[in-house]
PDB file of N, CA and C in Angstrom:
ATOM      1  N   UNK A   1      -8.249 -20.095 -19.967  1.00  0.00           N
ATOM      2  CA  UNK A   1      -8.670 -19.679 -18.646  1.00  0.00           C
ATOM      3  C   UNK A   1      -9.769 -20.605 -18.130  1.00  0.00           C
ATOM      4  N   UNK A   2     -10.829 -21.314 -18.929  1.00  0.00           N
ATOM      5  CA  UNK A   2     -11.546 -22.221 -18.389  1.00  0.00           C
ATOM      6  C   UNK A   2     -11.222 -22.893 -17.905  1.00  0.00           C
ATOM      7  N   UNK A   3      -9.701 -23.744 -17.965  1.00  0.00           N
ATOM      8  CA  UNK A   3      -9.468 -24.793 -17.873  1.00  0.00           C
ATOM      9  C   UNK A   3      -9.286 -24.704 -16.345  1.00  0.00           C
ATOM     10  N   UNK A   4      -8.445 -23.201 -15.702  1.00  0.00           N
ATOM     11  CA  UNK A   4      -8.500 -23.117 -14.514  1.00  0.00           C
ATOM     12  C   UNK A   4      -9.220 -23.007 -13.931  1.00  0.00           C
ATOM     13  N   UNK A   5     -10.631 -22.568 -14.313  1.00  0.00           N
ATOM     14  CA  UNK A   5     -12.139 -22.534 -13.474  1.00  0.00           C
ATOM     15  C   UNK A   5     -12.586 -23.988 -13.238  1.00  0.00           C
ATOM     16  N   UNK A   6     -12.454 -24.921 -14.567  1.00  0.00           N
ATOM     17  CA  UNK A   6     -12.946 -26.126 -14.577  1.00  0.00           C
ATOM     18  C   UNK A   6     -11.626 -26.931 -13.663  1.00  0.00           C
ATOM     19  N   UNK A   7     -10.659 -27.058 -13.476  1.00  0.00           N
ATOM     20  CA  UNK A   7     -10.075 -27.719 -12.549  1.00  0.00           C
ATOM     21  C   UNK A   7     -10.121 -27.250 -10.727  1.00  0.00           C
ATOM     22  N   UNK A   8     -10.522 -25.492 -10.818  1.00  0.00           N
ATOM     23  CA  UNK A   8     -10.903 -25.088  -9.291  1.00  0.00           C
ATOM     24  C   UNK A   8     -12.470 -26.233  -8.735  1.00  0.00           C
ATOM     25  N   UNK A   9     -12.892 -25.874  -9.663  1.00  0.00           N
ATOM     26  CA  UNK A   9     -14.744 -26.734  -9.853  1.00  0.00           C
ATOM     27  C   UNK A   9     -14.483 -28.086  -9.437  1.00  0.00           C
ATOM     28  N   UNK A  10     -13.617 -28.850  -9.821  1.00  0.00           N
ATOM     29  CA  UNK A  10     -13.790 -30.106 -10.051  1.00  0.00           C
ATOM     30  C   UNK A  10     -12.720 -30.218  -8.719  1.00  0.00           C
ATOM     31  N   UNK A  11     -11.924 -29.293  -8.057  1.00  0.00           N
ATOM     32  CA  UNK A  11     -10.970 -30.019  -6.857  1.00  0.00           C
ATOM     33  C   UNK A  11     -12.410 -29.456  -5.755  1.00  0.00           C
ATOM     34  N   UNK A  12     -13.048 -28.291  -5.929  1.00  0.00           N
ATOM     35  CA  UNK A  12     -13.841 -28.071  -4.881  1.00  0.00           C
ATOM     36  C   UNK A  12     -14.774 -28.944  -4.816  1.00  0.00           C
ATOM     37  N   UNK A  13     -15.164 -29.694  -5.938  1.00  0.00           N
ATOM     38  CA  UNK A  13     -16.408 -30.275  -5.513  1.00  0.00           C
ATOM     39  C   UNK A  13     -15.796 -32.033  -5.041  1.00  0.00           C
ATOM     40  N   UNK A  14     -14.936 -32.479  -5.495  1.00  0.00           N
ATOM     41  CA  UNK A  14     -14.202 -33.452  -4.803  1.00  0.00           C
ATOM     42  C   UNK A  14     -13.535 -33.294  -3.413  1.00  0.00           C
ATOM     43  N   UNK A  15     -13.630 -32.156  -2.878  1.00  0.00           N
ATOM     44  CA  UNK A  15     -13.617 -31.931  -1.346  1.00  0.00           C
ATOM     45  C   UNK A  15     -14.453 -31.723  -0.573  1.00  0.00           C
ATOM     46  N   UNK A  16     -15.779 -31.339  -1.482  1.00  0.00           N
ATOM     47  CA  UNK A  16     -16.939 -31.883  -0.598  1.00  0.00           C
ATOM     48  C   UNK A  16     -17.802 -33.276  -1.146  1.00  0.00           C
ATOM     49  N   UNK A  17     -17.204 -33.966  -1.624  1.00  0.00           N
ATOM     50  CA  UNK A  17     -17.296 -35.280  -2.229  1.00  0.00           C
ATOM     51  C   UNK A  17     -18.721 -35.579  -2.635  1.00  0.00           C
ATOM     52  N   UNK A  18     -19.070 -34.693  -3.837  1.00  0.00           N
ATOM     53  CA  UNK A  18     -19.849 -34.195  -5.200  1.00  0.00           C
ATOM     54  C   UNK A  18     -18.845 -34.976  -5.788  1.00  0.00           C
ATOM     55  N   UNK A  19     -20.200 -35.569  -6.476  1.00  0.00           N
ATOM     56  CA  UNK A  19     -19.515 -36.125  -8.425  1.00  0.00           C
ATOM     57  C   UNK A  19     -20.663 -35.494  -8.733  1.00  0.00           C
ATOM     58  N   UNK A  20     -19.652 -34.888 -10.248  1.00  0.00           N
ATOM     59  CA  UNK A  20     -20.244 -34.099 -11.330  1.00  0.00           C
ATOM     60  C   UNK A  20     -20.024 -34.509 -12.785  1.00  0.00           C
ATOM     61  N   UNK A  21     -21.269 -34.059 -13.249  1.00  0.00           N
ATOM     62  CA  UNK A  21     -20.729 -34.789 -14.684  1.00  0.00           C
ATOM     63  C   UNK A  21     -20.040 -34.032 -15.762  1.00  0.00           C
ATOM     64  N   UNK A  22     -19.771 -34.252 -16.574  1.00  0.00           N
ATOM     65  CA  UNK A  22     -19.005 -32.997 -17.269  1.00  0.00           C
ATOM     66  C   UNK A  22     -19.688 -31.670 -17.971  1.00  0.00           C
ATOM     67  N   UNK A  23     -20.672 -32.087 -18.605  1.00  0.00           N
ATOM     68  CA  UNK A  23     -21.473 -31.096 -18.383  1.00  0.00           C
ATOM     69  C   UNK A  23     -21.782 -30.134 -17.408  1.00  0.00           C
ATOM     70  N   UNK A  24     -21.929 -30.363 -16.254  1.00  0.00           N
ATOM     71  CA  UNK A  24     -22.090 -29.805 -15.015  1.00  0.00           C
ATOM     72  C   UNK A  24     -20.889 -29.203 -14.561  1.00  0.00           C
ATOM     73  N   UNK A  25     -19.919 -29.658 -14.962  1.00  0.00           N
ATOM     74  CA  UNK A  25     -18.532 -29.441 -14.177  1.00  0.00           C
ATOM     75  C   UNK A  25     -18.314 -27.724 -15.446  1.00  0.00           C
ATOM     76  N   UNK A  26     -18.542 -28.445 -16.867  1.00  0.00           N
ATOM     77  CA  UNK A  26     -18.909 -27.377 -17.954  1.00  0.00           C
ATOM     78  C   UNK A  26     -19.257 -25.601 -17.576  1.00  0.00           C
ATOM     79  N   UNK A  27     -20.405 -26.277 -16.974  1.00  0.00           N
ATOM     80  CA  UNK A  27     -21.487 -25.328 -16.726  1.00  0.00           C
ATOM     81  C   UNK A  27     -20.757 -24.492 -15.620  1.00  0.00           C
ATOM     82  N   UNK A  28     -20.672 -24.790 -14.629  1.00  0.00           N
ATOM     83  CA  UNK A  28     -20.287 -24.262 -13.814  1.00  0.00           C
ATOM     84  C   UNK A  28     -19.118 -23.471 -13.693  1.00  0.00           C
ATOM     85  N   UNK A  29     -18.025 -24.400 -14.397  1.00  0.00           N
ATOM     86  CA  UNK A  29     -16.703 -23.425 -14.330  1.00  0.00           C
ATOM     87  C   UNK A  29     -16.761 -21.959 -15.317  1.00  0.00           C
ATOM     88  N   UNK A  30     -17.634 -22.245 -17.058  1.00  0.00           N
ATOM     89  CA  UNK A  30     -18.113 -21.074 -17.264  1.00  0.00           C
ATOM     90  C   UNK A  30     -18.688 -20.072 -16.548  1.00  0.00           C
ATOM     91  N   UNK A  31     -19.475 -20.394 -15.812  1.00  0.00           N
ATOM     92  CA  UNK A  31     -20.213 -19.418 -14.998  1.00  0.00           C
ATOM     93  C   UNK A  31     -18.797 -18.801 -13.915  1.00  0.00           C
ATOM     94  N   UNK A  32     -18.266 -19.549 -12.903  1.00  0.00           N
ATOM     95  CA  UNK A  32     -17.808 -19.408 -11.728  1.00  0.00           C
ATOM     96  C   UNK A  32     -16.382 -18.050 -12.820  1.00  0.00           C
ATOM     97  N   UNK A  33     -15.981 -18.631 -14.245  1.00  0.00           N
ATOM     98  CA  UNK A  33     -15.225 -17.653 -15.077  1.00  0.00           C
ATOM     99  C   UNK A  33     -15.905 -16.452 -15.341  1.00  0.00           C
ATOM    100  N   UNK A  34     -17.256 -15.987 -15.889  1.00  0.00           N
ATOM    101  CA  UNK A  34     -17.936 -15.146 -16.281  1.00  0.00           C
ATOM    102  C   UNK A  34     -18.082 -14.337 -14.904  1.00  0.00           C
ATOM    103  N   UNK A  35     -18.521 -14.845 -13.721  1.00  0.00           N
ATOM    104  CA  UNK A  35     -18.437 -14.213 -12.845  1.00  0.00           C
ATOM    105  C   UNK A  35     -17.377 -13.554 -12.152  1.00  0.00           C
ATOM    106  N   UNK A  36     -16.099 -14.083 -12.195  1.00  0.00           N
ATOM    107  CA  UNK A  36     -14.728 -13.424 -12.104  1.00  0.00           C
ATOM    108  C   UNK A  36     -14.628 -12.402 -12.926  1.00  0.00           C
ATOM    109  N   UNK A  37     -14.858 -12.471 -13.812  1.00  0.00           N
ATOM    110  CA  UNK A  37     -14.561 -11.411 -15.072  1.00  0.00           C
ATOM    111  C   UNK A  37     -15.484 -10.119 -14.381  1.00  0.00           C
ATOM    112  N   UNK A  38     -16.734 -10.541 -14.426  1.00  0.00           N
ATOM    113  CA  UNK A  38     -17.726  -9.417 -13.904  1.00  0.00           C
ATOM    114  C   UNK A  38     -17.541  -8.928 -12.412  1.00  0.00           C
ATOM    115  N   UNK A  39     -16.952  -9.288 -11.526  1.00  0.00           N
ATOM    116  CA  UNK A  39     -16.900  -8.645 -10.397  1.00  0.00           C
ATOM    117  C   UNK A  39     -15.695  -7.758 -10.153  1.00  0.00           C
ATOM    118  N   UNK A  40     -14.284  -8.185 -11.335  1.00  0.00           N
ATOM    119  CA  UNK A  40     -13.439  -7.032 -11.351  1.00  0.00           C
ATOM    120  C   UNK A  40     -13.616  -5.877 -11.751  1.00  0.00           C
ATOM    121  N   UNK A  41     -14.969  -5.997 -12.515  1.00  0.00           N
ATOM    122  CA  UNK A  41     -15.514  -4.557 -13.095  1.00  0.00           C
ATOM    123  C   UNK A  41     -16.666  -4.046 -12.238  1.00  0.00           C
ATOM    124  N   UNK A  42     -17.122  -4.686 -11.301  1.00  0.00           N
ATOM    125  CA  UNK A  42     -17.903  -4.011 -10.527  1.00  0.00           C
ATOM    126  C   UNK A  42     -17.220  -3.309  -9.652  1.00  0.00           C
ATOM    127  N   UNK A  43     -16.154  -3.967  -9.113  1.00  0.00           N
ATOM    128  CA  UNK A  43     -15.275  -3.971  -8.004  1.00  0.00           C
ATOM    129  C   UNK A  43     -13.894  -3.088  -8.147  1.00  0.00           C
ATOM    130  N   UNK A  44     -14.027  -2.706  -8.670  1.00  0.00           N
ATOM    131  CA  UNK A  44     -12.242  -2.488  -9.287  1.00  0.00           C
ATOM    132  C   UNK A  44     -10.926  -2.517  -8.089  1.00  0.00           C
ATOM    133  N   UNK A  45     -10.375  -2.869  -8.248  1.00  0.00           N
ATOM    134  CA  UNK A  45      -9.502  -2.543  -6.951  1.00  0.00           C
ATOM    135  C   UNK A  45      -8.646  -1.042  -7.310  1.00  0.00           C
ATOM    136  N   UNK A  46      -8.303  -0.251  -6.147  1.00  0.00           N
ATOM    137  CA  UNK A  46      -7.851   0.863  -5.774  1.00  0.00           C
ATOM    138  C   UNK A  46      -6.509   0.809  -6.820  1.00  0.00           C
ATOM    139  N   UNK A  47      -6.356   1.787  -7.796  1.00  0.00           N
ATOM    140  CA  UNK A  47      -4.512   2.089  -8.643  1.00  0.00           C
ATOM    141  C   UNK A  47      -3.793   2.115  -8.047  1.00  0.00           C
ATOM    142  N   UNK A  48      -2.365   1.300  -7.744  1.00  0.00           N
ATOM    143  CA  UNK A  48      -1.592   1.437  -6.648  1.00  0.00           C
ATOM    144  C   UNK A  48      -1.074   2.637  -6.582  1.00  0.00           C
ATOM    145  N   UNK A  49      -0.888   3.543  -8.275  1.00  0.00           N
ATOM    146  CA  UNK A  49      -0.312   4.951  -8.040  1.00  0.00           C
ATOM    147  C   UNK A  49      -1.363   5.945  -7.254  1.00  0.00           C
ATOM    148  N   UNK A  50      -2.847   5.813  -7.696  1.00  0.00           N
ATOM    149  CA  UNK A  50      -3.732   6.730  -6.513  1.00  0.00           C
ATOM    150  C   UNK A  50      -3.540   6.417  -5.332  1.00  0.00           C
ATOM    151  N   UNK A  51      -2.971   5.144  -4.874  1.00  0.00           N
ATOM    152  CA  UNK A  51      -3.303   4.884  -2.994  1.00  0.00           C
ATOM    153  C   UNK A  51      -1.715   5.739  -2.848  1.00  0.00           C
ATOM    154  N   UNK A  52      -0.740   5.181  -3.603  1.00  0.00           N
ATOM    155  CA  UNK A  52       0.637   6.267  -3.294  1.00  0.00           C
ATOM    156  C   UNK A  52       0.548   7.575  -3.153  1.00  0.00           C
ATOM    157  N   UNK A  53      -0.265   8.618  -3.806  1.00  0.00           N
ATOM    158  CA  UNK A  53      -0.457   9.641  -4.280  1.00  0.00           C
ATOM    159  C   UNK A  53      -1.489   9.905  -2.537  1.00  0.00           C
ATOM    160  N   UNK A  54      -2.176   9.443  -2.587  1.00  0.00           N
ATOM    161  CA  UNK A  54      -3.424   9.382  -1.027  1.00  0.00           C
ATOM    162  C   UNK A  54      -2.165   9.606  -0.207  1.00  0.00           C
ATOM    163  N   UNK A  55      -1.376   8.749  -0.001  1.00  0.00           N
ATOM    164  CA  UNK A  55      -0.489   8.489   1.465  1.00  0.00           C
ATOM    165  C   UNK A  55       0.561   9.866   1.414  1.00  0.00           C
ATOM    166  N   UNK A  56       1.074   9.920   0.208  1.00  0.00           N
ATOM    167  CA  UNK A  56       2.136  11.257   0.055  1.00  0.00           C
ATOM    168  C   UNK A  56       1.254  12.423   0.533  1.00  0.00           C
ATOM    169  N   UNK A  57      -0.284  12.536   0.255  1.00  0.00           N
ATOM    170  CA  UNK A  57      -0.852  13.952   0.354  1.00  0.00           C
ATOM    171  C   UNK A  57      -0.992  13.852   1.777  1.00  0.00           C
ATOM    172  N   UNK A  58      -1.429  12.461   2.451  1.00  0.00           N
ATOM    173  CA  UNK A  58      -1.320  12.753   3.938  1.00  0.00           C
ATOM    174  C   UNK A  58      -0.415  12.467   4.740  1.00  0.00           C
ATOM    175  N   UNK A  59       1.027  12.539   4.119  1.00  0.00           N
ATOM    176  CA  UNK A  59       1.961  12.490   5.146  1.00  0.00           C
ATOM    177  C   UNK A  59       2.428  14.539   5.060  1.00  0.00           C
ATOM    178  N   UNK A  60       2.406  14.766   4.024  1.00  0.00           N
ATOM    179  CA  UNK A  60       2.204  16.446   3.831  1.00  0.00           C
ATOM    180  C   UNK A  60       1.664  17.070   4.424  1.00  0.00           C
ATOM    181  N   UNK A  61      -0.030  16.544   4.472  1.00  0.00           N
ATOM    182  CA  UNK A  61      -0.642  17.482   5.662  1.00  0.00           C
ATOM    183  C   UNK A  61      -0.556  17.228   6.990  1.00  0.00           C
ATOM    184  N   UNK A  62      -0.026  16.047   7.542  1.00  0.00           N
ATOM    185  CA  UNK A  62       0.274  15.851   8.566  1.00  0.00           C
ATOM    186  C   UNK A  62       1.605  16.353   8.892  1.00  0.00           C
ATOM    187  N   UNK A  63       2.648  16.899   7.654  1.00  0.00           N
ATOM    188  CA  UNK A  63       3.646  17.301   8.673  1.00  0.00           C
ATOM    189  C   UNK A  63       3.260  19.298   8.541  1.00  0.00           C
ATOM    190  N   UNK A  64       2.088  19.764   7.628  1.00  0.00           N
ATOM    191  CA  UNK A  64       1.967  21.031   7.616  1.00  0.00           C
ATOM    192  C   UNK A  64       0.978  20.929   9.081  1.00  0.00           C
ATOM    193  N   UNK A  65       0.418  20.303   9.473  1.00  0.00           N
ATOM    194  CA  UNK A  65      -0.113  20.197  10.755  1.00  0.00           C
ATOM    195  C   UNK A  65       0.355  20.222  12.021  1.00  0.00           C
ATOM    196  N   UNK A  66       1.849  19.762  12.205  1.00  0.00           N
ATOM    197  CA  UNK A  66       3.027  19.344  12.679  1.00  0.00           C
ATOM    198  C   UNK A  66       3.744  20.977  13.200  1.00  0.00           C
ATOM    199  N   UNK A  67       3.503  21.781  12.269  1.00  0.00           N
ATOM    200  CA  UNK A  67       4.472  22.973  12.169  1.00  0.00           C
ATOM    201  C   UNK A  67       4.103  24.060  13.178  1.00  0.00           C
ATOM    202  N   UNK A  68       5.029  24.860  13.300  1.00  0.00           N
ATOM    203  CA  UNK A  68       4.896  25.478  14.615  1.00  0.00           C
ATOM    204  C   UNK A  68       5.546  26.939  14.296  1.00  0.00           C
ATOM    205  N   UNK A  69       5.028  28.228  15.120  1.00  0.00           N
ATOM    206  CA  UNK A  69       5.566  29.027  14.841  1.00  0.00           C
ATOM    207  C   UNK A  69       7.242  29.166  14.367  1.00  0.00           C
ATOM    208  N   UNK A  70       7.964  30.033  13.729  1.00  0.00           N
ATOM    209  CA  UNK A  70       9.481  30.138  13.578  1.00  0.00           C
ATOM    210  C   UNK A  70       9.506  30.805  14.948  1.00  0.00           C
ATOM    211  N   UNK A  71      10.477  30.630  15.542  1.00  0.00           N
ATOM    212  CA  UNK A  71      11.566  31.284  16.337  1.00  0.00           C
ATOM    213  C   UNK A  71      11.968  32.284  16.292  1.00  0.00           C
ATOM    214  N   UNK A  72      12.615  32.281  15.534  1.00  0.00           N
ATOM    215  CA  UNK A  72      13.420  33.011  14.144  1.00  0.00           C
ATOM    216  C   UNK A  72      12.760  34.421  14.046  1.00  0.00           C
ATOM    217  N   UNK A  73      11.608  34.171  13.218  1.00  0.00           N
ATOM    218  CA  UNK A  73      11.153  35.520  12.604  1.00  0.00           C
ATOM    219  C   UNK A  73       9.767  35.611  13.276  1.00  0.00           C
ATOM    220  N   UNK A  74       9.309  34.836  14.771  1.00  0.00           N
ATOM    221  CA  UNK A  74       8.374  34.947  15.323  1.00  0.00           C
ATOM    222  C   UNK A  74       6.902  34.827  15.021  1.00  0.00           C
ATOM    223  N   UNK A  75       6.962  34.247  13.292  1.00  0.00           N
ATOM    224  CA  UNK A  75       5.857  33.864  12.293  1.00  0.00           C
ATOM    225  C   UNK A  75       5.465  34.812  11.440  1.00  0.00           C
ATOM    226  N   UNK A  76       6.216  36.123  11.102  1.00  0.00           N
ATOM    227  CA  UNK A  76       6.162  36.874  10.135  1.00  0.00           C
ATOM    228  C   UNK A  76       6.766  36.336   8.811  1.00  0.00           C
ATOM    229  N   UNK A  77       7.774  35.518   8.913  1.00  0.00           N
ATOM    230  CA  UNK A  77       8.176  34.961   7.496  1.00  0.00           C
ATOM    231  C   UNK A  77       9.914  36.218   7.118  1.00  0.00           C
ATOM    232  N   UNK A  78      10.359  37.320   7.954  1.00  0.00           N
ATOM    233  CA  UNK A  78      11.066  38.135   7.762  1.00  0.00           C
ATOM    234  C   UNK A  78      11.972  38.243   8.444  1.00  0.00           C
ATOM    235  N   UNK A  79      12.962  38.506   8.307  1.00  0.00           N
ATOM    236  CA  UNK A  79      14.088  38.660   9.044  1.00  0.00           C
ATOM    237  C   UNK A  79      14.695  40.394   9.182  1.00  0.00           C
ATOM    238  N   UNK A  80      15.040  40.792   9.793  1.00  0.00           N
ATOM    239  CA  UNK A  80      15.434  42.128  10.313  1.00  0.00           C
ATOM    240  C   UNK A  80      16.063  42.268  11.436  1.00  0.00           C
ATOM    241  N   UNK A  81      17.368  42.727  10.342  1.00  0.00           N
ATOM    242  CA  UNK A  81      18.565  43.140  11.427  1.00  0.00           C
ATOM    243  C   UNK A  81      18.898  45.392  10.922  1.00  0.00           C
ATOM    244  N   UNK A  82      18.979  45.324  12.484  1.00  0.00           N
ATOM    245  CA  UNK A  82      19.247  46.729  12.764  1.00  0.00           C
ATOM    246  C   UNK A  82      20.692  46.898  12.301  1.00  0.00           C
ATOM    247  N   UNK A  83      21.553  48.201  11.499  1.00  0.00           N
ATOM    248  CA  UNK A  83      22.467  48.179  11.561  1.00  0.00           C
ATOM    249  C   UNK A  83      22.538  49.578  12.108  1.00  0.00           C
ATOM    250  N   UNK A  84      23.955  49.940  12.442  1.00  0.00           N
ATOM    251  CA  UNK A  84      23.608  51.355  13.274  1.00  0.00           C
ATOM    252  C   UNK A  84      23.434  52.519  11.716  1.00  0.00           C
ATOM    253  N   UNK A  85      23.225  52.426  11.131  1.00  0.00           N
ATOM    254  CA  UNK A  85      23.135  53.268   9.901  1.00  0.00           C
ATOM    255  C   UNK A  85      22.232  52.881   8.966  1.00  0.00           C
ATOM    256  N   UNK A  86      21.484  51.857   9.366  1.00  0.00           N
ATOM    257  CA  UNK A  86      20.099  51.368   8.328  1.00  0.00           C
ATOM    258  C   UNK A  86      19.244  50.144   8.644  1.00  0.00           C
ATOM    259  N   UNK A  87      18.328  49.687   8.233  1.00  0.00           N
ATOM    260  CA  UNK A  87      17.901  48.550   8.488  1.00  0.00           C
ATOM    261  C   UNK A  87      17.409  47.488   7.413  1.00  0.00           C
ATOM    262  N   UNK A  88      17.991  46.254   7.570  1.00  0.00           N
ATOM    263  CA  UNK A  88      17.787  45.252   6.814  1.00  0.00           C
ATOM    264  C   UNK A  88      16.683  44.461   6.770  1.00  0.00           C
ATOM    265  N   UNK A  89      15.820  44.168   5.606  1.00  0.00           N
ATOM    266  CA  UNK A  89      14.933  43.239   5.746  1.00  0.00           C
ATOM    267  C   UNK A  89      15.236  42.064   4.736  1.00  0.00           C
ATOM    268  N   UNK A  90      15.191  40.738   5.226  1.00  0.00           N
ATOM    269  CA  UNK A  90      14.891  39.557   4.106  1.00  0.00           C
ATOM    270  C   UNK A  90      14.391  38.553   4.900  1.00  0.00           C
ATOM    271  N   UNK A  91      14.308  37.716   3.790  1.00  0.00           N
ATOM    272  CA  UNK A  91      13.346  36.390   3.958  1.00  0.00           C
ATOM    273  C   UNK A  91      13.988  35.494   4.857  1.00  0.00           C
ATOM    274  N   UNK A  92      13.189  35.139   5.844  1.00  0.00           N
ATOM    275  CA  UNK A  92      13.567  34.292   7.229  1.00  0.00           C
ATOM    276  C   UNK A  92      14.772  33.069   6.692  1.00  0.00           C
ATOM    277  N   UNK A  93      15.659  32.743   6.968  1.00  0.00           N
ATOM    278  CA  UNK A  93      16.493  31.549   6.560  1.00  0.00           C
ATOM    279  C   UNK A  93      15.870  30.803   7.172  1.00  0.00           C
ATOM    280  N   UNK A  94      15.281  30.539   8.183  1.00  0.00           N
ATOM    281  CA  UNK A  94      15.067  29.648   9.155  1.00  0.00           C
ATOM    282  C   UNK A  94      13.448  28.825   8.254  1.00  0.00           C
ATOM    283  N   UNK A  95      12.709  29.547   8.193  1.00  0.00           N
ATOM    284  CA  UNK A  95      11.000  28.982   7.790  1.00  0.00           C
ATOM    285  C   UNK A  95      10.895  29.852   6.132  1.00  0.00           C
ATOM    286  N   UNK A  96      12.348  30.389   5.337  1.00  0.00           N
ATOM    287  CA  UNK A  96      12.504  30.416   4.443  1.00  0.00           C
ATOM    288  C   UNK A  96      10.590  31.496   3.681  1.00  0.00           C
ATOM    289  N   UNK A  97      10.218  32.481   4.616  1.00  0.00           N
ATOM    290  CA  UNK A  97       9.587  32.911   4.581  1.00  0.00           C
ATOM    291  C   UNK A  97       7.753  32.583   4.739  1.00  0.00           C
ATOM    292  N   UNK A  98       8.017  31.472   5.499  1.00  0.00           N
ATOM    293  CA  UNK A  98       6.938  30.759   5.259  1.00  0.00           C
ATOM    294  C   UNK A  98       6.085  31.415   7.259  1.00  0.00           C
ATOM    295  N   UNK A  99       6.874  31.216   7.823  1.00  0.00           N
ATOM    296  CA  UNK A  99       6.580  31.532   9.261  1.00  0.00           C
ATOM    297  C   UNK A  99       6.354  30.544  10.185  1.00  0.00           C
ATOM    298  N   UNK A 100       6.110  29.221   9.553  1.00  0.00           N
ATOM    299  CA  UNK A 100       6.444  28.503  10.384  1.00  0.00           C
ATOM    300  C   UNK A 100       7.248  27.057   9.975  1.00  0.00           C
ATOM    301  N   UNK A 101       7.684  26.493  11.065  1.00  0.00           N
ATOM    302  CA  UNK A 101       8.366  25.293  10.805  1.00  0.00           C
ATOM    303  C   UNK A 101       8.207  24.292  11.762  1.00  0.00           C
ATOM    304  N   UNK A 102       9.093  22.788  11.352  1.00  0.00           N
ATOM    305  CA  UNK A 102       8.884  21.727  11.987  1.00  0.00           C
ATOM    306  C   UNK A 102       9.801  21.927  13.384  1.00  0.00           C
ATOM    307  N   UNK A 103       8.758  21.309  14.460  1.00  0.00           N
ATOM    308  CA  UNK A 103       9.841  22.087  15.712  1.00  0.00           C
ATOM    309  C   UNK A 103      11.213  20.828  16.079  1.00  0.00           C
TER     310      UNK A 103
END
């Protein structure tokens, strides 16, 4: 891995047209390496599965935000039909007892 610090070192400083000696060129690419190393641990970058996990929870609450009374069961979550000899109750098909849905 030095070798890629010490060849970044040595094209940057030949583009700002620095001569370095090897020692120096040494020195530096250790360091410019040690410091890479240490700023991924200061820094960490975000788990791509937590930022997935972030976006799924807010596309969820944005579509439970989205939702709107049922129709259906008028936001009770129930369904009830009269028959002439009794009456039926069950769970809304429509918002599946929930009371509301996406309009």
């Amino acid at each position: 891995m030095t070798d890629y610090w010490t060849e970044c070192i040595e094209t940057a400083a030949d583009e700002c047209g620095l001569l370095l000696t090897a020692e120096q060129l040494e020195c530096l690419a250790g360091a410019a390496e040690s410091g890479h190393q240490y700023y991924g641990q200061a820094y960490p970058s975000p788990s791509p599965s937590l930022d997935t996990e972030t976006e799924r929870l807010r596309r969820e609450l944005k579509q439970e935000r989205d939702k709107v009374m049922c129709p259906e069961c008028r936001g009770t979550g129930v369904e009830i039909v009269y028959f002439s000899d009794r009456v039926s109750r069950s769970e809304c098909y429509r918002c599946r007892g929930k009371g509301r849905v996406l309009p």
